[in-house]
PDB file of N, CA and C in Angstrom:
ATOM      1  N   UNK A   1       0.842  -1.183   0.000  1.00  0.00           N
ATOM      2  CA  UNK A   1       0.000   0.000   0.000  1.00  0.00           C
ATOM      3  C   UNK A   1       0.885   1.242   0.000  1.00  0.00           C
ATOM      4  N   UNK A   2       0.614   2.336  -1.165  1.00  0.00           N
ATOM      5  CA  UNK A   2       1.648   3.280  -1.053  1.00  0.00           C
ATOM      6  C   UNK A   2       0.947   4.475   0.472  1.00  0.00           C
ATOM      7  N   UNK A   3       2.252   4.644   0.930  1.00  0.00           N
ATOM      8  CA  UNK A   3       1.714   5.728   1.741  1.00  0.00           C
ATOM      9  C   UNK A   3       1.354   7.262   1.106  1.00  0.00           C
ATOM     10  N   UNK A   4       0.345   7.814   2.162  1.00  0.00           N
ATOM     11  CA  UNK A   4       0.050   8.882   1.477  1.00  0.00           C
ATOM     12  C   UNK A   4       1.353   9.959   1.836  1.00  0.00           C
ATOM     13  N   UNK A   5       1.726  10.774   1.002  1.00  0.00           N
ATOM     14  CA  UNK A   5       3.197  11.510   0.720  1.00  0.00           C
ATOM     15  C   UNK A   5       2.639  13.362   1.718  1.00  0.00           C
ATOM     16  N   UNK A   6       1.418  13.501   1.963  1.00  0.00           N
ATOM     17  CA  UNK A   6       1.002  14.792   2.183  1.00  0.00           C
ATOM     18  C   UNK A   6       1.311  14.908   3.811  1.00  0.00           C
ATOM     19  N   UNK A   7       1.974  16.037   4.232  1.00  0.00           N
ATOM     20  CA  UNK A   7       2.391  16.678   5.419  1.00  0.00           C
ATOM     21  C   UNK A   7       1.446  17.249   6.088  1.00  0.00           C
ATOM     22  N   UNK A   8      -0.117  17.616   5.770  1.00  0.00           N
ATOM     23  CA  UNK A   8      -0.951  18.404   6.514  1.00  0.00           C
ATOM     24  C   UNK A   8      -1.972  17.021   6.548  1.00  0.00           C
ATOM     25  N   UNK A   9      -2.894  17.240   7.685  1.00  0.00           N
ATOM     26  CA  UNK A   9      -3.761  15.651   7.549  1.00  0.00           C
ATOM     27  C   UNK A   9      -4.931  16.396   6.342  1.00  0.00           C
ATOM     28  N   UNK A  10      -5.606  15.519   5.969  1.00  0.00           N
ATOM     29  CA  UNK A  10      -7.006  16.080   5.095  1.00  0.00           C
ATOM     30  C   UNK A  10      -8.233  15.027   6.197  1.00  0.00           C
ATOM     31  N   UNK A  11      -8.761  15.334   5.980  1.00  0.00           N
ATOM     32  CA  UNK A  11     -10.456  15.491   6.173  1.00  0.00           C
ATOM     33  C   UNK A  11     -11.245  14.937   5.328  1.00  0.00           C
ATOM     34  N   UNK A  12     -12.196  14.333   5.484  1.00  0.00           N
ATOM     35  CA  UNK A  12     -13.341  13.506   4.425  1.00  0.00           C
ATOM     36  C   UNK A  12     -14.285  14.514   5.204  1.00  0.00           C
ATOM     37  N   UNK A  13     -15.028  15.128   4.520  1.00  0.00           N
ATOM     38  CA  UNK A  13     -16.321  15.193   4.053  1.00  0.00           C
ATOM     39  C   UNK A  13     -17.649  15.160   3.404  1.00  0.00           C
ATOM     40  N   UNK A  14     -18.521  16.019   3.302  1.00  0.00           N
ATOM     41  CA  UNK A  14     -19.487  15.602   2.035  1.00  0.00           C
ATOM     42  C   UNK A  14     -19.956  16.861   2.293  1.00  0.00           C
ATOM     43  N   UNK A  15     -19.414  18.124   1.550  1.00  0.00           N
ATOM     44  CA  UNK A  15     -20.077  19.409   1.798  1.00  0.00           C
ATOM     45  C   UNK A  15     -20.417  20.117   0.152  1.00  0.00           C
ATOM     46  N   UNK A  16     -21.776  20.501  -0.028  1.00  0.00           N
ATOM     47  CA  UNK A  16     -22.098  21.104  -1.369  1.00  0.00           C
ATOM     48  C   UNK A  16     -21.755  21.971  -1.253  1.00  0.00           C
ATOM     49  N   UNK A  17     -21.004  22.490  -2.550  1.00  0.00           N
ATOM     50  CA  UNK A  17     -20.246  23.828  -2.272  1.00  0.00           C
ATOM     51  C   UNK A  17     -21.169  24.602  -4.365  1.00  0.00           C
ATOM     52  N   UNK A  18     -20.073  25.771  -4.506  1.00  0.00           N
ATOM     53  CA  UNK A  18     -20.474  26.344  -5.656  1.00  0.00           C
ATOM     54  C   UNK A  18     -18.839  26.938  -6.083  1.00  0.00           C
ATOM     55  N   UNK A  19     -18.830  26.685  -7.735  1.00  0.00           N
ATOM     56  CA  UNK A  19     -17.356  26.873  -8.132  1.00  0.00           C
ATOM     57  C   UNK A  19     -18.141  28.460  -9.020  1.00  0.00           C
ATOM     58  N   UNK A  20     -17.715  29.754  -8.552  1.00  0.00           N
ATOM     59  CA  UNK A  20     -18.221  30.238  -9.582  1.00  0.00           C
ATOM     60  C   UNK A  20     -17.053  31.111 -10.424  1.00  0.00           C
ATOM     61  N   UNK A  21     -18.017  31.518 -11.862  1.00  0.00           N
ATOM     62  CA  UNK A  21     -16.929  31.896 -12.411  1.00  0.00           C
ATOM     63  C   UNK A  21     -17.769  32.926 -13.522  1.00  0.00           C
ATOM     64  N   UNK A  22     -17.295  34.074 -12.898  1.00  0.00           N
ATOM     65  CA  UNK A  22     -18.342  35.721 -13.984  1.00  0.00           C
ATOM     66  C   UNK A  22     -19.293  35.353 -12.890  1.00  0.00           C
ATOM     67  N   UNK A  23     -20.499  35.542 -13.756  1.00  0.00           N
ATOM     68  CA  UNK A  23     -21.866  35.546 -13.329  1.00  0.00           C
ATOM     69  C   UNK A  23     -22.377  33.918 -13.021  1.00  0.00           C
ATOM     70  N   UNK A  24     -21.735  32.778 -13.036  1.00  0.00           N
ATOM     71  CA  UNK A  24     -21.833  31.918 -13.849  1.00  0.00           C
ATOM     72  C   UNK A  24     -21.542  31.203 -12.505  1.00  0.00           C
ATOM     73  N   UNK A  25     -23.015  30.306 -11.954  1.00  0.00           N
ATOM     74  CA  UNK A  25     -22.058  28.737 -10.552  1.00  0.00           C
ATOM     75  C   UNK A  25     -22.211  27.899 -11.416  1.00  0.00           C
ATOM     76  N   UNK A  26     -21.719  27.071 -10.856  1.00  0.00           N
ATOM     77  CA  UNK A  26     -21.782  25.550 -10.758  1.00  0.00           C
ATOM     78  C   UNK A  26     -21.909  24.664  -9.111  1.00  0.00           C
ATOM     79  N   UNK A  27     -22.378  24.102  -9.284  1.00  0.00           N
ATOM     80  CA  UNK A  27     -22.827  22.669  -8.210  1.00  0.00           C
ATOM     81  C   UNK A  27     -21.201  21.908  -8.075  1.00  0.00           C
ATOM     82  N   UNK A  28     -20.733  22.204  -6.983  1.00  0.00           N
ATOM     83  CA  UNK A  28     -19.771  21.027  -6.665  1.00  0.00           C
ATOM     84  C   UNK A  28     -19.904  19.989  -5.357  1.00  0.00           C
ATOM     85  N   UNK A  29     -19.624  19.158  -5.127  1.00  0.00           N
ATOM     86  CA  UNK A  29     -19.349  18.401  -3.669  1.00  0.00           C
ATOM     87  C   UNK A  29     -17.798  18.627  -3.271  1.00  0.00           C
ATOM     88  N   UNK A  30     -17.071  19.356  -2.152  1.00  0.00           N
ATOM     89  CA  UNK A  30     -16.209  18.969  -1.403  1.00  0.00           C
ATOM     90  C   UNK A  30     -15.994  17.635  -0.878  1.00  0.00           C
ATOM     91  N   UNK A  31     -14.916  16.554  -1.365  1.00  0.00           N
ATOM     92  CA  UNK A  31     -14.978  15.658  -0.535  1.00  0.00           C
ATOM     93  C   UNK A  31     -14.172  15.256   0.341  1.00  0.00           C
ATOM     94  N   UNK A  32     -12.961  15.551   0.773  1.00  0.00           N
ATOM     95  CA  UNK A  32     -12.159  16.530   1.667  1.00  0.00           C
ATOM     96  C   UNK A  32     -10.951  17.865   1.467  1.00  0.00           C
ATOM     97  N   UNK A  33     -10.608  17.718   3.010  1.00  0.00           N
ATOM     98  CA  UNK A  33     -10.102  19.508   2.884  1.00  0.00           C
ATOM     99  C   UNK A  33      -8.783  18.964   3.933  1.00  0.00           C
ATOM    100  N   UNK A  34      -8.395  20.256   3.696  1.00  0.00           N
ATOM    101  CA  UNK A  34      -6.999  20.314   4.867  1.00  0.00           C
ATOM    102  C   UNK A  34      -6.811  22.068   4.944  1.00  0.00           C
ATOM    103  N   UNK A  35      -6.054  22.399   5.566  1.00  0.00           N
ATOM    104  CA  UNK A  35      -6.248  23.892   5.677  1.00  0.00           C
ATOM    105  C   UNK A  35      -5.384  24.497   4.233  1.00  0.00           C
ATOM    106  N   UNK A  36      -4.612  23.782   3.513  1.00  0.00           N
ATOM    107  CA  UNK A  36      -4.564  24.512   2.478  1.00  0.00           C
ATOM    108  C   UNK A  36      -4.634  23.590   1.120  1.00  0.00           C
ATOM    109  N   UNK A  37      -5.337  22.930   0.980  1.00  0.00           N
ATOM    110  CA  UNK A  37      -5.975  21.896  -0.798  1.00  0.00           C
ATOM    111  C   UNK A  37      -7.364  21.721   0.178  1.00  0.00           C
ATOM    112  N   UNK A  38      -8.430  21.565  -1.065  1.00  0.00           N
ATOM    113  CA  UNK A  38      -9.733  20.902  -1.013  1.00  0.00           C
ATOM    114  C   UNK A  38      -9.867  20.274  -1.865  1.00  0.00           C
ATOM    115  N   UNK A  39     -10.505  18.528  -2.259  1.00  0.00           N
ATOM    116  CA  UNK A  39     -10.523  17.851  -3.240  1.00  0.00           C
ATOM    117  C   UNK A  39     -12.214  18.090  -3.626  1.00  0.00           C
ATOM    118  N   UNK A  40     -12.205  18.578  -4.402  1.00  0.00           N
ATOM    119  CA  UNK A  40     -14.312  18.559  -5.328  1.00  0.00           C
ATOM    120  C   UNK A  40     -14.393  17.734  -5.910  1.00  0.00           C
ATOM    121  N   UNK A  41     -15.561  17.517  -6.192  1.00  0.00           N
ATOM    122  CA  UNK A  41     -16.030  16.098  -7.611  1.00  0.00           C
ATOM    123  C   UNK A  41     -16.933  17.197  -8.276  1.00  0.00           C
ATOM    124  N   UNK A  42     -17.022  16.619  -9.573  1.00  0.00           N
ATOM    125  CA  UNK A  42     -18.425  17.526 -10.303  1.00  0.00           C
ATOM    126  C   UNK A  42     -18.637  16.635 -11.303  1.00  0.00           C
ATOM    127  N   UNK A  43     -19.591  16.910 -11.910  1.00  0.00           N
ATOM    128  CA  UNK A  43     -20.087  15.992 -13.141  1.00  0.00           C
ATOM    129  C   UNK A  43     -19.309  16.828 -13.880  1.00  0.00           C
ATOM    130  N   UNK A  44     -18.754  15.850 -15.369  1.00  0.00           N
ATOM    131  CA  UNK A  44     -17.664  15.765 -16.042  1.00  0.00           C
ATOM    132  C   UNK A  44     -18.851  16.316 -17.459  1.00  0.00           C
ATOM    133  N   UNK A  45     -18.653  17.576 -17.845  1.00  0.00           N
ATOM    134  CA  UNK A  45     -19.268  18.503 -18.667  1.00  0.00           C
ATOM    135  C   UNK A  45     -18.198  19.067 -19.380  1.00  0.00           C
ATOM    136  N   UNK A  46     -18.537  19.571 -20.772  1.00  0.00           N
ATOM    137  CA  UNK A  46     -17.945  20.487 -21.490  1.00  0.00           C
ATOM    138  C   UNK A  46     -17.781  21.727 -20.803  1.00  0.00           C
ATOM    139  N   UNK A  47     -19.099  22.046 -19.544  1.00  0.00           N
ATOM    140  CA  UNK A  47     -18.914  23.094 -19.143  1.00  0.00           C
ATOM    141  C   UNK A  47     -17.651  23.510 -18.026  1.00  0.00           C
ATOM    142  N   UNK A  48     -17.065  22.464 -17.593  1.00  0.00           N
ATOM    143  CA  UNK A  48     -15.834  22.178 -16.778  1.00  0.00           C
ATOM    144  C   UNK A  48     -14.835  21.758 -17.519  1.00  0.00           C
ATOM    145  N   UNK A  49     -14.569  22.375 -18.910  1.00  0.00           N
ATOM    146  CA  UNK A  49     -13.116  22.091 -19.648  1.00  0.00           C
ATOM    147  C   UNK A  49     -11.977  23.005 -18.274  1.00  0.00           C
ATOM    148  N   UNK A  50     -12.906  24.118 -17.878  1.00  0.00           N
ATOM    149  CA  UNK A  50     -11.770  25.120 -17.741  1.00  0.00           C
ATOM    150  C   UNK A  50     -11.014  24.706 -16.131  1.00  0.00           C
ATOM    151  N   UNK A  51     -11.027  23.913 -15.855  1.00  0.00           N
ATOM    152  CA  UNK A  51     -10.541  23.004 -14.624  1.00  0.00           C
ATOM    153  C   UNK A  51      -9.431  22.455 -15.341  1.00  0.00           C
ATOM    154  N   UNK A  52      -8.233  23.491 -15.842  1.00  0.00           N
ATOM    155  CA  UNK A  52      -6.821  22.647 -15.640  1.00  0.00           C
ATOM    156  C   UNK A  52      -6.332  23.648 -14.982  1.00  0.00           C
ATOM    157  N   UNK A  53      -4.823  22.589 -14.682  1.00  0.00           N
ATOM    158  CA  UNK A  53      -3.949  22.511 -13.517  1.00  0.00           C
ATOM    159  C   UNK A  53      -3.292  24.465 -13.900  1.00  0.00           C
ATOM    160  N   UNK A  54      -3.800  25.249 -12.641  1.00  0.00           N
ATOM    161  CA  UNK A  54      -3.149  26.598 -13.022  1.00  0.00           C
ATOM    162  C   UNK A  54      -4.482  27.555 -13.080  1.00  0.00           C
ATOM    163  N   UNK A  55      -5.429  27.010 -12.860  1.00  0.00           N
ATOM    164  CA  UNK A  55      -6.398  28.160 -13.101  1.00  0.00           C
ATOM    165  C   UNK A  55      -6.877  27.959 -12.412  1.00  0.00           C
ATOM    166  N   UNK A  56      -6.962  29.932 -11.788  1.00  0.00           N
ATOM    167  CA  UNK A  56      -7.525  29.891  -9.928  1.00  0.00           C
ATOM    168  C   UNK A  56      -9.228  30.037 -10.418  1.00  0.00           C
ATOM    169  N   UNK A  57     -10.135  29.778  -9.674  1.00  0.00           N
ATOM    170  CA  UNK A  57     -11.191  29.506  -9.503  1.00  0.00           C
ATOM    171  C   UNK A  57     -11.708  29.956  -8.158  1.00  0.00           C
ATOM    172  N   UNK A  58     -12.917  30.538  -7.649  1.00  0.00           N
ATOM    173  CA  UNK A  58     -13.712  30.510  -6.675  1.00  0.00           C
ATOM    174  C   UNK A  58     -14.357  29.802  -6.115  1.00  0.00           C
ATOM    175  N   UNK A  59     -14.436  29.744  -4.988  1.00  0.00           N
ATOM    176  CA  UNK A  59     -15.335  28.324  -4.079  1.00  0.00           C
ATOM    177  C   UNK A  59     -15.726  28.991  -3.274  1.00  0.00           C
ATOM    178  N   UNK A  60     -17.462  28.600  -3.074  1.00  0.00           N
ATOM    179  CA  UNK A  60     -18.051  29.063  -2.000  1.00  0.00           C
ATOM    180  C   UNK A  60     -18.877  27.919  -1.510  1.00  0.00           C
ATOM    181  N   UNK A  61     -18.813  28.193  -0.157  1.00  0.00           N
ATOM    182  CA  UNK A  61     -19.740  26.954   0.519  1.00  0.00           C
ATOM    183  C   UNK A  61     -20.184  27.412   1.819  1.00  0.00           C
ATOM    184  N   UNK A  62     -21.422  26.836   2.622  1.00  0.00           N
ATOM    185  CA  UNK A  62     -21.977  27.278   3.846  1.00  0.00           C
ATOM    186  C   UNK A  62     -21.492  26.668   5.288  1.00  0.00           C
ATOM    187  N   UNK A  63     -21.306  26.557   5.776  1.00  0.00           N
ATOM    188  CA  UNK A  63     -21.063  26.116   7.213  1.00  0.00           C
ATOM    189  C   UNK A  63     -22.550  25.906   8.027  1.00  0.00           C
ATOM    190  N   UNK A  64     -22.436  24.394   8.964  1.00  0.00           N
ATOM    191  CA  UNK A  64     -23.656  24.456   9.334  1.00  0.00           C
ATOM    192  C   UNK A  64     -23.766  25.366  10.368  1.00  0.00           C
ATOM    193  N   UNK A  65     -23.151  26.670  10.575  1.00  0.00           N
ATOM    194  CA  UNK A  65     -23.050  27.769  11.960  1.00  0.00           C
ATOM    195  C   UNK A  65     -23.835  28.697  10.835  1.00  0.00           C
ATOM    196  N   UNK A  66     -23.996  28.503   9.672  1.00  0.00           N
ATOM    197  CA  UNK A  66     -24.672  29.478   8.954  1.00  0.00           C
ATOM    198  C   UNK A  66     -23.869  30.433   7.843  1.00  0.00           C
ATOM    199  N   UNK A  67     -22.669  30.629   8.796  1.00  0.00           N
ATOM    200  CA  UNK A  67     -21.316  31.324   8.085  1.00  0.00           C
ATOM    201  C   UNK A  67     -21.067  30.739   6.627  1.00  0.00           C
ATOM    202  N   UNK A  68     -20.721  31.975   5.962  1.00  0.00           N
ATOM    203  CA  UNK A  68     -20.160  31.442   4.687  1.00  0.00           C
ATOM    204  C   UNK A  68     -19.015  31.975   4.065  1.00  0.00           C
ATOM    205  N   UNK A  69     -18.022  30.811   3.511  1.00  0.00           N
ATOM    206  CA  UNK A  69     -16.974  30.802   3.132  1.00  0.00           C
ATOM    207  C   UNK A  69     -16.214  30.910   2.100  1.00  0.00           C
ATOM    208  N   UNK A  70     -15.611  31.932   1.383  1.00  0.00           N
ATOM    209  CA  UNK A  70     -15.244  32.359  -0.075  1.00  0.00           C
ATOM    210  C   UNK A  70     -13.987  32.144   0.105  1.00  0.00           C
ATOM    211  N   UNK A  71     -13.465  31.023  -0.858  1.00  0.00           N
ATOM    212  CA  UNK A  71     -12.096  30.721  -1.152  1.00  0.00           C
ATOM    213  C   UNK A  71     -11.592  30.967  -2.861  1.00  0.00           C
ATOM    214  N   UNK A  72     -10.580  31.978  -2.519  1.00  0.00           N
ATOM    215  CA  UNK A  72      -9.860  31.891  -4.284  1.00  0.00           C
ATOM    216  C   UNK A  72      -9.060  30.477  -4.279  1.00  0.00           C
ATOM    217  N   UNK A  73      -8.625  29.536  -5.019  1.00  0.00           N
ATOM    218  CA  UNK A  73      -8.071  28.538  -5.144  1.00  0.00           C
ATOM    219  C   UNK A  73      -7.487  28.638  -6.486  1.00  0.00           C
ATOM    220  N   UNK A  74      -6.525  27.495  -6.855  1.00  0.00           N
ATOM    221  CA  UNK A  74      -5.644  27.124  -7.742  1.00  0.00           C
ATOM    222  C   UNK A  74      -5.384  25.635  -8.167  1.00  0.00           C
ATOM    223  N   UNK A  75      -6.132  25.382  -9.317  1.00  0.00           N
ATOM    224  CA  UNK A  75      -6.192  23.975  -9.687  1.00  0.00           C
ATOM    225  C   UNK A  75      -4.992  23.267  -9.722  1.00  0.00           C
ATOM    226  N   UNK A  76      -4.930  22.646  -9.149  1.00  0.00           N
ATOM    227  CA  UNK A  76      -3.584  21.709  -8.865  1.00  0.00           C
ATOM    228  C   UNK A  76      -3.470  20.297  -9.811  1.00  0.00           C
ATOM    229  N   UNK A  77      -4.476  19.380  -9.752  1.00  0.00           N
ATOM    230  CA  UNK A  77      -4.854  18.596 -10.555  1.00  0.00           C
ATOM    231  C   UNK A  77      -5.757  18.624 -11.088  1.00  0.00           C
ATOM    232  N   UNK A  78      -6.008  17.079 -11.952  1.00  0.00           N
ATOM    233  CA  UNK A  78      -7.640  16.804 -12.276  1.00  0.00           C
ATOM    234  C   UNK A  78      -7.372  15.491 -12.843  1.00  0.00           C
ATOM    235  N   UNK A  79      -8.351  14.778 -12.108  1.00  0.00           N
ATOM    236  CA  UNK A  79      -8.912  13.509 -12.646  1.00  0.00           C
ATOM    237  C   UNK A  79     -10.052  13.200 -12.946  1.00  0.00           C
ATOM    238  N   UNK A  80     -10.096  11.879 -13.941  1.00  0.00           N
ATOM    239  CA  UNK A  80     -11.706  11.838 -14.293  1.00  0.00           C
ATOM    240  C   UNK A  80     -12.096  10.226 -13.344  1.00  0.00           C
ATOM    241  N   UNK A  81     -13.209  10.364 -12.833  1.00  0.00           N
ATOM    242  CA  UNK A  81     -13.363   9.234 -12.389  1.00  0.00           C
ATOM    243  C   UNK A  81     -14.483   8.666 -12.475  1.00  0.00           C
ATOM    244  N   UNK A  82     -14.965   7.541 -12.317  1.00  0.00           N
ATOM    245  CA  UNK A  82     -15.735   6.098 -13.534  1.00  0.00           C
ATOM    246  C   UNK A  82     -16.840   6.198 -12.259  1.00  0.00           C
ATOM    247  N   UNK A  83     -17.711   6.752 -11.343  1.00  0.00           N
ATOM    248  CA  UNK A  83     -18.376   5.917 -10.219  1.00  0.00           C
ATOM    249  C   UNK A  83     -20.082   4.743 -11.359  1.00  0.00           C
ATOM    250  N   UNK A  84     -20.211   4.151 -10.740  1.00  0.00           N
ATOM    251  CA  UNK A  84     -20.743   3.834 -11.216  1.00  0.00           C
ATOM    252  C   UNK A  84     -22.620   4.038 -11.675  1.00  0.00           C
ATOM    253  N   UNK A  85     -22.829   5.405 -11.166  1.00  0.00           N
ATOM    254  CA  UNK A  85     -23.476   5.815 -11.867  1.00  0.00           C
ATOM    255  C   UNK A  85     -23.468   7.098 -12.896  1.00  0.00           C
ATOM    256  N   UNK A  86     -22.216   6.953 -13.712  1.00  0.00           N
ATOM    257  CA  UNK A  86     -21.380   7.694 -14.327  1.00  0.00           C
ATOM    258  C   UNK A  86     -20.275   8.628 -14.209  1.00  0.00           C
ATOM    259  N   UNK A  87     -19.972   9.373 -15.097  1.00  0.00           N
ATOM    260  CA  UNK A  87     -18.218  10.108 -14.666  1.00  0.00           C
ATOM    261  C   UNK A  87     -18.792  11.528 -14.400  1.00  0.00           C
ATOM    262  N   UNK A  88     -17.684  11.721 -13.332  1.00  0.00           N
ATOM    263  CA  UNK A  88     -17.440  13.017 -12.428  1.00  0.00           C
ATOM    264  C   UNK A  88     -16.031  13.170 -12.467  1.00  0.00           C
ATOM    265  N   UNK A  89     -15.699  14.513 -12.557  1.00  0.00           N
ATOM    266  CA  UNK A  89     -14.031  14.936 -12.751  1.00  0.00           C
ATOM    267  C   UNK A  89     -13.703  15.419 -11.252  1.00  0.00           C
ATOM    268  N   UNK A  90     -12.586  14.705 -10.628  1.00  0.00           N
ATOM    269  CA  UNK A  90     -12.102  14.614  -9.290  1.00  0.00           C
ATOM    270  C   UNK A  90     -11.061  15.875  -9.090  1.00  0.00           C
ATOM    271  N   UNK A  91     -11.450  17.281  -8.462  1.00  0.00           N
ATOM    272  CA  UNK A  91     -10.586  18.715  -8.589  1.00  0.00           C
ATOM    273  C   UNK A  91      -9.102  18.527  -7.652  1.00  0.00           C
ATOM    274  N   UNK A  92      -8.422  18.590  -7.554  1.00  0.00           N
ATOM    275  CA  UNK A  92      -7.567  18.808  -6.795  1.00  0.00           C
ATOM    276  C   UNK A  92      -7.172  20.483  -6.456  1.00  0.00           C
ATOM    277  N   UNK A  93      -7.553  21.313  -5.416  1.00  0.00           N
ATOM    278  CA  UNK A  93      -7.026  22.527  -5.900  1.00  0.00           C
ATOM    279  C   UNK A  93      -6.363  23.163  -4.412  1.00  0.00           C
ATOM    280  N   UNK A  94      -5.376  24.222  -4.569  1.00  0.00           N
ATOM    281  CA  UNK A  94      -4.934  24.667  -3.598  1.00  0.00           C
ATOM    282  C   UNK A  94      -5.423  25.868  -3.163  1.00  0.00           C
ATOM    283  N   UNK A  95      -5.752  26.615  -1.807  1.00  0.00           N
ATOM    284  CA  UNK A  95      -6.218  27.504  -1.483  1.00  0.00           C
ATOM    285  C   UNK A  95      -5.201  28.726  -1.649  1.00  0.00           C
ATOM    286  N   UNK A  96      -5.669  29.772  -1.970  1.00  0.00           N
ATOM    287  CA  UNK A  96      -4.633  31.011  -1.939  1.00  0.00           C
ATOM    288  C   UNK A  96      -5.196  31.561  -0.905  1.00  0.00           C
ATOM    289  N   UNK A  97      -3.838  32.222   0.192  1.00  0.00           N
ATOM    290  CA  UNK A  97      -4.591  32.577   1.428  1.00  0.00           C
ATOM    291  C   UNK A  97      -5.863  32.472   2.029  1.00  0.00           C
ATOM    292  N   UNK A  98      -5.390  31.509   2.384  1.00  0.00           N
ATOM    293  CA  UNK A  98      -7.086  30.775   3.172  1.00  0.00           C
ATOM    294  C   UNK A  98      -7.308  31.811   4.429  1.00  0.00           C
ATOM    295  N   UNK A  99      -8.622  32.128   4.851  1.00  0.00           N
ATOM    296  CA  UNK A  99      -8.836  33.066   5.453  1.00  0.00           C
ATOM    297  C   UNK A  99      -9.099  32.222   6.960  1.00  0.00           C
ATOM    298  N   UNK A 100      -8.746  32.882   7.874  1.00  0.00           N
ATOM    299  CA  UNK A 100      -8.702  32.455   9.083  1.00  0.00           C
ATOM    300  C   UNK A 100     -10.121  31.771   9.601  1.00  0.00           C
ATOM    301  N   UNK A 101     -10.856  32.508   9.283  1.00  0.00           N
ATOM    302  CA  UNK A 101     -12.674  31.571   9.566  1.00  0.00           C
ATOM    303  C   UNK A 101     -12.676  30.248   9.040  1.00  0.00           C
ATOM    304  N   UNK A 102     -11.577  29.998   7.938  1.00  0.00           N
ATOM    305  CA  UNK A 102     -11.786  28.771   7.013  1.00  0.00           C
ATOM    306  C   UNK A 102     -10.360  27.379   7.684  1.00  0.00           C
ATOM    307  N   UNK A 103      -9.316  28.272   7.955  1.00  0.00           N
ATOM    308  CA  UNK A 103      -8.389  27.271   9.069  1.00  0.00           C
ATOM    309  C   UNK A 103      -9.183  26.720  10.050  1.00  0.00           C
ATOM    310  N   UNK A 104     -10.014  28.352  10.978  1.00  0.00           N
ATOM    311  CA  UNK A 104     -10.726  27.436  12.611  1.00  0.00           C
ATOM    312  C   UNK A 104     -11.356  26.460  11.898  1.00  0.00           C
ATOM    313  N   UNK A 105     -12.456  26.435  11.154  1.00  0.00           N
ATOM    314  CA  UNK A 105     -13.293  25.048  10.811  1.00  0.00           C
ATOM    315  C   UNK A 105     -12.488  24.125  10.496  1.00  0.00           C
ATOM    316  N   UNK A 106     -11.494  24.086   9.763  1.00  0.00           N
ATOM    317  CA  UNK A 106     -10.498  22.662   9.411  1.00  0.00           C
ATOM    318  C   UNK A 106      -9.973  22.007  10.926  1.00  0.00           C
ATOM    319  N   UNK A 107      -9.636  22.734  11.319  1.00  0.00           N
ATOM    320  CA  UNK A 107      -8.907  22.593  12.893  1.00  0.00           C
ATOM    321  C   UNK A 107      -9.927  22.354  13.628  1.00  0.00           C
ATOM    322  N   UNK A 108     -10.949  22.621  13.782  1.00  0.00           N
ATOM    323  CA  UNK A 108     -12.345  22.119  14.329  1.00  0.00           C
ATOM    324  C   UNK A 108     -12.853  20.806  13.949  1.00  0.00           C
ATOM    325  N   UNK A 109     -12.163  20.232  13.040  1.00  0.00           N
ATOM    326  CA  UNK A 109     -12.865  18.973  12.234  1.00  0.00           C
ATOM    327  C   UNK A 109     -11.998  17.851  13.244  1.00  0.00           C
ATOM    328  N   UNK A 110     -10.798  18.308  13.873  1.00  0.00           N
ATOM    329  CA  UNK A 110     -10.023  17.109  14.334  1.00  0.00           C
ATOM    330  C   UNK A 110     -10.616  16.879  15.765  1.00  0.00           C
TER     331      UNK A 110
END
C-alpha cells in the first residue's frame, strides 16, 4: 500500500459547495479539505473544460453555523473518475490565502 506523501492531515467530508466563475455557478461536492488543498467532484461537462492545472477559480460553501466561506483557489490537478453511476471529474485545488474563519473550521474537524 503506497503511503500517502502529504504533510498536513485532510479530512473527508461531504459538503455542497459552488465553483463560480463571472456571473456563472456551478454545483460542486467537497470531498475533503486540509487547511490549504480541497478535493471537489463535479459531473464531467464540457462546461468544466476550464478546470486545468493553473487556473484559480472561486469556491463558496456554507457552514452548518450558517457562516459562509469564499475561497480563491488554484487547480492543482484533475482527474476523471468512472463511479458507477457515471463520470465526475475529481478537482484537486490549492487555497490562496485561506482566510482564518476557514483554518478554525479545518482545525475544528479534528
Amino acid at each position: 500500500m503506497q503511503k500517502d506523501k502529504r504533510k498536513v492531515k485532510r479530512y473527508k467530508v461531504n459538503l455542497a459547495a459552488e465553483r463560480i466563475s463571472g456571473n456563472e455557478r456551478y454545483g460542486v461536492f467537497i470531498e475533503n479539505i486540509s487547511e490549504h488543498g480541497i478535493q471537489i467532484i463535479t459531473t464531467s461537462t464540457k462546461t468544466h473544460e476550464k478546470y486545468k492545472p493553473g487556473t484559480e477559480i472561486d469556491l463558496k460553501f456554507h457552514l452548518t453555523s450558517g457562516d459562509t466561506i469564499d475561497l480563491k483557489c488554484k487547480v492543482k490537478w484533475v482527474h476523471l473518475k468512472i463511479p458507477t453511476n457515471g463520470f465526475v471529474d475529481c478537482i484537486g485545488l490549492e487555497i490562496l490565502n485561506p482566510p482564518q474563519k476557514y483554518i478554525r473550521f479545518v482545525r475544528g474537524l479534528s
